[in-house]
C-alpha atoms as a PDB file:
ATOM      1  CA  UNK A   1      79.802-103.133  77.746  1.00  0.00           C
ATOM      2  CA  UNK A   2      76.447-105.826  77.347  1.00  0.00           C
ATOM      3  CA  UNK A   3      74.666-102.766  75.646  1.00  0.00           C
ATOM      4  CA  UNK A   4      77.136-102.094  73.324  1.00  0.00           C
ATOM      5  CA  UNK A   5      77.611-105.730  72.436  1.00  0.00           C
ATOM      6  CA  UNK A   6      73.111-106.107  72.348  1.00  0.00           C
ATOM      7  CA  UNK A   7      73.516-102.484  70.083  1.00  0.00           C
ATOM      8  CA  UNK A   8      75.932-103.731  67.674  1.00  0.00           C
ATOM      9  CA  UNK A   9      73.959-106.459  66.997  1.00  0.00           C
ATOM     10  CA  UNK A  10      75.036-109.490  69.606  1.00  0.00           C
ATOM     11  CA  UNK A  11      77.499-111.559  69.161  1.00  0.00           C
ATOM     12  CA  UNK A  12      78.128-114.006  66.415  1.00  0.00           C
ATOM     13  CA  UNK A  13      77.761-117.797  66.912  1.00  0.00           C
ATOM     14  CA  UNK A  14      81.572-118.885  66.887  1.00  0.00           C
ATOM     15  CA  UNK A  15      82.100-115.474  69.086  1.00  0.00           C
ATOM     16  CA  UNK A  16      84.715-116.230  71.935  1.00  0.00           C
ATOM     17  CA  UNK A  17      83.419-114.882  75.323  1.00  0.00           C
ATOM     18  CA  UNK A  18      85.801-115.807  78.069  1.00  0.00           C
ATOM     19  CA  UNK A  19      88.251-113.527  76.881  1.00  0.00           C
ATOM     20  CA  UNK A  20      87.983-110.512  74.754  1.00  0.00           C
ATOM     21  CA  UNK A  21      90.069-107.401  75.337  1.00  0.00           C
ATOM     22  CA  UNK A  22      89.463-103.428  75.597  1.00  0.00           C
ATOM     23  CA  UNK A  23      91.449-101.134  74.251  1.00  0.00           C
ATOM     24  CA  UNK A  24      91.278 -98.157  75.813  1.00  0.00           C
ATOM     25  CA  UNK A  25      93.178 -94.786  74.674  1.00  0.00           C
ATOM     26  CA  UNK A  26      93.751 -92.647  77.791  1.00  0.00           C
ATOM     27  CA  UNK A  27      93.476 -88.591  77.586  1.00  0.00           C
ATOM     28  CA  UNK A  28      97.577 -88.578  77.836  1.00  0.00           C
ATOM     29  CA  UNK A  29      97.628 -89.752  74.527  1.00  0.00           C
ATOM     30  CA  UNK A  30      98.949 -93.475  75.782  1.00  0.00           C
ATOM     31  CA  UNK A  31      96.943 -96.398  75.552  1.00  0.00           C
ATOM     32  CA  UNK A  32      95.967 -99.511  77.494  1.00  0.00           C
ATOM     33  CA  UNK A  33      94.513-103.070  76.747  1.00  0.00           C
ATOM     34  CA  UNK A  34      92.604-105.532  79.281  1.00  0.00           C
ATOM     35  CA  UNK A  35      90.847-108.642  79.208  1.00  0.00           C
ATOM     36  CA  UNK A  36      87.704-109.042  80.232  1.00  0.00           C
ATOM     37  CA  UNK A  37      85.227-111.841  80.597  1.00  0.00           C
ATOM     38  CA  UNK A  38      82.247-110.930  78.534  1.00  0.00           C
ATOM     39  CA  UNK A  39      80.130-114.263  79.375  1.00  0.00           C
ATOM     40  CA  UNK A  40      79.775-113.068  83.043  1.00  0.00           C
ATOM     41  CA  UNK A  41      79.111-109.064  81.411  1.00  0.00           C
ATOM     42  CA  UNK A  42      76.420-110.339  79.012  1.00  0.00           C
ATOM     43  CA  UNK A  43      74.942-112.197  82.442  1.00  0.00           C
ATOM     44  CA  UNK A  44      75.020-109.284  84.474  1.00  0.00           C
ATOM     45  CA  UNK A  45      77.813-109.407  86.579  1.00  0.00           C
ATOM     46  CA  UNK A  46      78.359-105.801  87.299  1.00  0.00           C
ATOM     47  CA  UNK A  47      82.212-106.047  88.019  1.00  0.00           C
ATOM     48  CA  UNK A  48      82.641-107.752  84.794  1.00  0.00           C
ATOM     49  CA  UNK A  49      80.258-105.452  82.847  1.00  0.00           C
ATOM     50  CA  UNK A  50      82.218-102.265  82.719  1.00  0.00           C
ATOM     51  CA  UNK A  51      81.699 -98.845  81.352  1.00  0.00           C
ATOM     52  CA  UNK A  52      82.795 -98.123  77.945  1.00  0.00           C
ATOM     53  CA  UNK A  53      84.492 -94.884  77.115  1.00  0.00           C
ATOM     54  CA  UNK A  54      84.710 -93.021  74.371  1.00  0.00           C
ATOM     55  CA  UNK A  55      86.946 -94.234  71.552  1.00  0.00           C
ATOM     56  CA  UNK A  56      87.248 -97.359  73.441  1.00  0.00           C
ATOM     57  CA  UNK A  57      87.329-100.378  71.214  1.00  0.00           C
ATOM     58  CA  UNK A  58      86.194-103.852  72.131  1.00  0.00           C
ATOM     59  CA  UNK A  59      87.758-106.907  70.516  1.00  0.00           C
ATOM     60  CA  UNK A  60      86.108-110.356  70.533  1.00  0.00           C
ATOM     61  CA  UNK A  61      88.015-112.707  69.171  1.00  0.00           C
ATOM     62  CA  UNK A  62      86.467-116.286  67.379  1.00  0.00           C
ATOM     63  CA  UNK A  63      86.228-119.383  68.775  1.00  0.00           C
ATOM     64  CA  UNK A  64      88.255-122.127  66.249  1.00  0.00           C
ATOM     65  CA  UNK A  65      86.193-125.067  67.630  1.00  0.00           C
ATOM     66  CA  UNK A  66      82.862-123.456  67.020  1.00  0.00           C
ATOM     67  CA  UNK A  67      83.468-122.586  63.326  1.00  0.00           C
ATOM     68  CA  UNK A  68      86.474-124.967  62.159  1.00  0.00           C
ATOM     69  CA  UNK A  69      85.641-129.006  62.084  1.00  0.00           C
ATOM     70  CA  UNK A  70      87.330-131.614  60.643  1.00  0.00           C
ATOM     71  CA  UNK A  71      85.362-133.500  58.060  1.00  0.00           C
ATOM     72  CA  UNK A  72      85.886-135.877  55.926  1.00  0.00           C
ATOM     73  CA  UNK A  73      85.072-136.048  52.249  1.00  0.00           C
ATOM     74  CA  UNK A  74      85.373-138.668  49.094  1.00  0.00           C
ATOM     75  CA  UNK A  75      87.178-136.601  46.460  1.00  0.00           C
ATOM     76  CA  UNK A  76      89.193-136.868  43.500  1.00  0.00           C
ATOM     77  CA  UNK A  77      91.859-135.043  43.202  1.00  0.00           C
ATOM     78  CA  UNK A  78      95.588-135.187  43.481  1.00  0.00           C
ATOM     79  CA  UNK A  79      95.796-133.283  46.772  1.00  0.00           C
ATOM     80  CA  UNK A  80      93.690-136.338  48.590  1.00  0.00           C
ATOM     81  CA  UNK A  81      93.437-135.993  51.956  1.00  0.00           C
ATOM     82  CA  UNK A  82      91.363-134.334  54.968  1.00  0.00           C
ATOM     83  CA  UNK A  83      89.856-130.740  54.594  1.00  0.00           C
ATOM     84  CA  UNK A  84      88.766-128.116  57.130  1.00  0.00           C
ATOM     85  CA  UNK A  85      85.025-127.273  57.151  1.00  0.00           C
ATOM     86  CA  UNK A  86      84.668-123.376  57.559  1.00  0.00           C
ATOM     87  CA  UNK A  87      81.778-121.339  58.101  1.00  0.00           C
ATOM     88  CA  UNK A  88      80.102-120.223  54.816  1.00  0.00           C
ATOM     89  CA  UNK A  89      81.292-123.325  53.288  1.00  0.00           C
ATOM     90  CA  UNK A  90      79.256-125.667  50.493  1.00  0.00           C
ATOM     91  CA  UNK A  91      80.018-129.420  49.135  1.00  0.00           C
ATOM     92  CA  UNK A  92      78.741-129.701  45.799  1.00  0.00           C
ATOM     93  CA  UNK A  93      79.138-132.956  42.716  1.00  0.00           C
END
């Protein structure tokens, strides 16, 4: 699983890594889904890092805290009030 995560690039800043999940489509046409912890994969923990199949998919979800903050900003506008800073996001005059 760490070499497909280092092959697609590594994982994204706000990435969550306690828990992401693998879904996994078995050969009698039913599916499963699992958690893993992909901190302790990406460190090397063998039971955590497990072996991908094929057409297995690997979702890692985002971390809210790491990309969402409240801030506070002087504005005028009828809507006053607090906003959410995002990633990607500018404050201009």
């Amino acid at each position: 699983m760490s070499d497909a995560v280092h092959l697609a690039g590594g994982l994204s800043p706000d990435a969550k890594t306690d828990d992401a999940q693998v879904f996994r489509y078995l050969p009698n046409g039913e599916s499963e889904i699992f958690s893993v912890n992909l901190s302790q994969a990406l460190e090397g923990d063998p039971a955590a890092n497990i072996l991908l199949l094929p057409r297995d998919r690997l979702l890692i979800h985002r971390n809210p805290e790491a990309f969402s903050r409240p801030t506070s900003v002087a504005r005028r506008s009828r809507e006053a009030g607090p906003l959410s800073y995002t990633a990607n996001m500018t404050v201009g005059t």
